[in-house]
Protein backbone atom coordinates (compact mmCIF):
# COMPACT_ATOMS: atom_id res chain seq x y z
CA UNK A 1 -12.36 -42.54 50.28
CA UNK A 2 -14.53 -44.15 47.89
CA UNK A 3 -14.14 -47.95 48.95
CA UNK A 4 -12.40 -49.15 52.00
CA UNK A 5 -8.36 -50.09 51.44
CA UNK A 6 -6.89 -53.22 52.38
CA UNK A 7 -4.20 -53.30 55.12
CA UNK A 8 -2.07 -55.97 56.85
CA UNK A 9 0.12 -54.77 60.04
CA UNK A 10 -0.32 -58.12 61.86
CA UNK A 11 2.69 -60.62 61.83
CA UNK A 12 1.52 -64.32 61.18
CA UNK A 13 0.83 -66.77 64.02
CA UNK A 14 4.85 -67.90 64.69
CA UNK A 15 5.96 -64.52 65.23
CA UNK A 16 7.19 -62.34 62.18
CA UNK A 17 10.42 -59.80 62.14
CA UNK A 18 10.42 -57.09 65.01
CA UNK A 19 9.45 -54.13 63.68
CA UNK A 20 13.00 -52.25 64.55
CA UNK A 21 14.51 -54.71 62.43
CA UNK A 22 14.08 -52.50 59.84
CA UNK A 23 10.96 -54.53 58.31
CA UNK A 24 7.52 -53.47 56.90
CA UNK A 25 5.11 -52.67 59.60
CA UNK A 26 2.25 -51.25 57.02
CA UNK A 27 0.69 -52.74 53.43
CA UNK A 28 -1.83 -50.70 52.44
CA UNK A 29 -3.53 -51.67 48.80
CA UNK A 30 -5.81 -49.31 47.00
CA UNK A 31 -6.89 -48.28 42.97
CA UNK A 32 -5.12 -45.25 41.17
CA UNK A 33 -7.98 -43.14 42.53
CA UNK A 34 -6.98 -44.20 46.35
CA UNK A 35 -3.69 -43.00 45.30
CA UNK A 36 -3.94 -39.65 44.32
CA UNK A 37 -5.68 -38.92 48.11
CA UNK A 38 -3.35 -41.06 50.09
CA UNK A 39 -2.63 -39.59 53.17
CA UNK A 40 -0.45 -41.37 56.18
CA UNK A 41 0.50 -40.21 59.64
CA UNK A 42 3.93 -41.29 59.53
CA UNK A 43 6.61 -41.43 56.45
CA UNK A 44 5.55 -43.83 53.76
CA UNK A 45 6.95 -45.01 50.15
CA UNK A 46 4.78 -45.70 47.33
CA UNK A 47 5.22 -48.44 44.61
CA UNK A 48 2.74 -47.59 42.04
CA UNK A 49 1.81 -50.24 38.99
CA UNK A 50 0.83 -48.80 35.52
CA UNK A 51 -0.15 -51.14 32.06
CA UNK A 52 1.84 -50.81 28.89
CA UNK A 53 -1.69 -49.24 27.65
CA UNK A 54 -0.86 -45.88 30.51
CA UNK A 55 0.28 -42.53 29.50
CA UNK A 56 4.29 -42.67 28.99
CA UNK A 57 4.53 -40.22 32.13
CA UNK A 58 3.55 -41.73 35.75
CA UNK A 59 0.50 -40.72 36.79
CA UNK A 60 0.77 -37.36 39.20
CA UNK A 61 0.10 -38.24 42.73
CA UNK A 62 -0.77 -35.58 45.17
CA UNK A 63 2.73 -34.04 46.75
CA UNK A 64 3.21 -34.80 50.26
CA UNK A 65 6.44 -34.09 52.69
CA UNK A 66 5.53 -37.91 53.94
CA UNK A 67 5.85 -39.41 50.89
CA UNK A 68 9.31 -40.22 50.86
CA UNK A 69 9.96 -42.86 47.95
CA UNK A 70 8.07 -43.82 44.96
CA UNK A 71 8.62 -46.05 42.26
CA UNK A 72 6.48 -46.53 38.86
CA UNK A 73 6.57 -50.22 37.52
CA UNK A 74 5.36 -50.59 34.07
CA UNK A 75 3.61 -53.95 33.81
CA UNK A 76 0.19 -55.14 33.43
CA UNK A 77 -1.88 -57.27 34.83
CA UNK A 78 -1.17 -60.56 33.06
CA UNK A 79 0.94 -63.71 33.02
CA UNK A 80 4.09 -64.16 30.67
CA UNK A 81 3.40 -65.27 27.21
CA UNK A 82 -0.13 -63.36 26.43
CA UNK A 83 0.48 -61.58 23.19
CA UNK A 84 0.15 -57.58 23.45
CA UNK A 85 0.61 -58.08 27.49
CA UNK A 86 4.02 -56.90 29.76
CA UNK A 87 4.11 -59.30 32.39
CA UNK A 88 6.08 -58.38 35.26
CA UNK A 89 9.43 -59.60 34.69
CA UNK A 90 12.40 -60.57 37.15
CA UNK A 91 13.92 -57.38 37.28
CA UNK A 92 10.95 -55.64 37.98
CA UNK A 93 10.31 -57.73 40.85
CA UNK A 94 13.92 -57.37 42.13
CA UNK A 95 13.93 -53.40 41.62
CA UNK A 96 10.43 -54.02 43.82
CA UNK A 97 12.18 -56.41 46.41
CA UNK A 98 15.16 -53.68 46.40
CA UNK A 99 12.88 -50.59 46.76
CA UNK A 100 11.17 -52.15 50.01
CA UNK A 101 14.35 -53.36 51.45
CA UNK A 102 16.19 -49.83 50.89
CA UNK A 103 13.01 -48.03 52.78
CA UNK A 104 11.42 -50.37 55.08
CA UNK A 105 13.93 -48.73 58.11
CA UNK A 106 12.82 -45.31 57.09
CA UNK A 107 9.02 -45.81 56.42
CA UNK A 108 5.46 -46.51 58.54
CA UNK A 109 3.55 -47.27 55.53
CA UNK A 110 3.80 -49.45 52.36
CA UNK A 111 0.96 -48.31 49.97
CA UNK A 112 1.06 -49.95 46.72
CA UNK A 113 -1.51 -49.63 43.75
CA UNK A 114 -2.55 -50.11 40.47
CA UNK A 115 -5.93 -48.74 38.29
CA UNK A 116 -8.23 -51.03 40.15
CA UNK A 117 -6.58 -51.81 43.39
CA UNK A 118 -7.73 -55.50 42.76
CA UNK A 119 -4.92 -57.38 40.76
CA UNK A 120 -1.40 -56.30 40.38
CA UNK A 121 -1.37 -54.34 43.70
CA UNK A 122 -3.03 -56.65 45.79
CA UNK A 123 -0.73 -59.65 44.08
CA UNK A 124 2.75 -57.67 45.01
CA UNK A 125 1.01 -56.80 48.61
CA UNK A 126 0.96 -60.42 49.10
CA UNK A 127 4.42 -61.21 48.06
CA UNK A 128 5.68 -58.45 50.07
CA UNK A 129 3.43 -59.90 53.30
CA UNK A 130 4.94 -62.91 52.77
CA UNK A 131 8.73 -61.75 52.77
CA UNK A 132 7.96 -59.73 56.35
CA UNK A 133 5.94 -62.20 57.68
CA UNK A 134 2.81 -60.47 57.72
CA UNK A 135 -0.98 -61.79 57.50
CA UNK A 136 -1.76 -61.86 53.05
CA UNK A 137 -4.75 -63.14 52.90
CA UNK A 138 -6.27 -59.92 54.36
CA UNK A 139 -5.34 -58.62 50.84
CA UNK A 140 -7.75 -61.02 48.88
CA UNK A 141 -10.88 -60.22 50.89
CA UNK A 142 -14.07 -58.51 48.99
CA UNK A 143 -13.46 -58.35 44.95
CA UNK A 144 -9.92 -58.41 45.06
CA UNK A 145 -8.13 -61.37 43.20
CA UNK A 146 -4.32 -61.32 43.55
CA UNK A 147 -2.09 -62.39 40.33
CA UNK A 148 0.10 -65.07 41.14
CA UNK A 149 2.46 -64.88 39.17
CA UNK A 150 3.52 -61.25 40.20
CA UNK A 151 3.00 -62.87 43.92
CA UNK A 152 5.66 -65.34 43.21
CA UNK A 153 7.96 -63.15 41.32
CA UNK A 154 8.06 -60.33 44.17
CA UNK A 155 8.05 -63.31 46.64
CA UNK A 156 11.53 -65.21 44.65
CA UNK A 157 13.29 -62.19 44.34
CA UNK A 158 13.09 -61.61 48.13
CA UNK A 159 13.89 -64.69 48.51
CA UNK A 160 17.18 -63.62 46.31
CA UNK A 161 17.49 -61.06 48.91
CA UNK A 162 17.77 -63.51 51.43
CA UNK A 163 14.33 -63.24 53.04
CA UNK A 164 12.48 -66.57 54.19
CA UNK A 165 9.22 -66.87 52.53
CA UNK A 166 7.46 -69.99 53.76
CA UNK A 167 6.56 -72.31 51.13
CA UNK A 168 3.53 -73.59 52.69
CA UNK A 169 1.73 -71.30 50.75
CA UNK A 170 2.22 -72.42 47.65
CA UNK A 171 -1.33 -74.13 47.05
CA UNK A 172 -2.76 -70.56 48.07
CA UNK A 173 -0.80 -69.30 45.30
CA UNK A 174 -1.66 -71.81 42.85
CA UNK A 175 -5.38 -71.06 43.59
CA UNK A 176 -4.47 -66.82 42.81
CA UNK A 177 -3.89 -68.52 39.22
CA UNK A 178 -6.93 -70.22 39.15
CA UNK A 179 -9.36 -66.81 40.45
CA UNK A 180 -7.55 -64.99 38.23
CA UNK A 181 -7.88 -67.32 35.12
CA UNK A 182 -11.64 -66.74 36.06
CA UNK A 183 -11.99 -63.05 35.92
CA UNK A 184 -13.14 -61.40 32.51
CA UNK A 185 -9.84 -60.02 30.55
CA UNK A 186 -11.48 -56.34 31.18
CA UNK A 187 -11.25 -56.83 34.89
CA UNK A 188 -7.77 -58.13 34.79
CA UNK A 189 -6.08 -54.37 33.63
């Protein structure tokens, strides 16, 4: 593959949730590109991100008798109230929380992407870490800066779910806001 993708499959010091509990055991994070080559060794599901500014069909991934779930969420890289922006909303990030609680049992692999593999993917990677007790910060390593508020909106409507997030991460979060109010707009897509 053309860059290296991110992946978190160790739980947190403290322990995390035993992996027949039906939780995540896999987060992989990669670009649109990553996607349509994605191959796993075991079942996986797919949550792919596209901008307002994408094609009004998904874009085509590569079949594969693996693949057993995708979902398309239409929002862009952004924070709510930018004019001619879709931020992720709540009910995106509950259809999200709902789409990785219905196939976490059935599933190896998580991969999640957007264009870039560096914002929206890596941002709901986290939130998703964070809900299964798995080690995040391995999805903010090289270029990739994580949008916080998609972090906390995946992470809140777990917590609706009735996951435990920890809240000791919220100045981590805070500084996703902060790197990301630093990137140029055209890397933020």
């Amino acid at each position: 593959m053309r860059r290296a993708l991110y992946a978190a499959a160790h739980p947190l010091r403290g322990g995390g949730v035993s992996r027949s509990d039906g939780a995540v055991k896999r987060i992989i994070v990669g670009s649109l590109e990553d996607a349509k080559r994605f191959r796993a060794d075991g079942p996986y599901a797919v949550i792919s991100f596209v901008g307002h500014w994408y094609h009004k069909t998904p874009p085509k991934l590569t079949r594969d008798p693996k693949r057993i779930a995708r979902i398309v969420v239409r929002a862009d890289d952004t924070y709510p109230g930018i004019a001619g922006t879709i931020a992720l909303s709540d009910a995106q990030a509950d259809r999200i929380a709902a789409f990785v609680q219905r196939t976490a049992g059935e599933i190896d692999t998580l991969f999640i992407h957007c264009y870039f593999g560096h914002g929206r993917s890596c941002a709901a990677a986290i939130g998703i870490a964070r809900a299964f007790h798995l080690n995040w910060q391995e999805f903010l390593e090289g270029d990739r800066v994580g949008n916080g508020h998609i972090t906390l909106a995946v992470a809140r409507a777990f917590e609706r779910l009735g996951y435990s997030c920890s809240p000791d991460d919220a100045a981590a979060y805070d500084q996703l806001y902060l790197n990301h109010l630093e990137q140029p707009a055209d890397a933020r897509r």
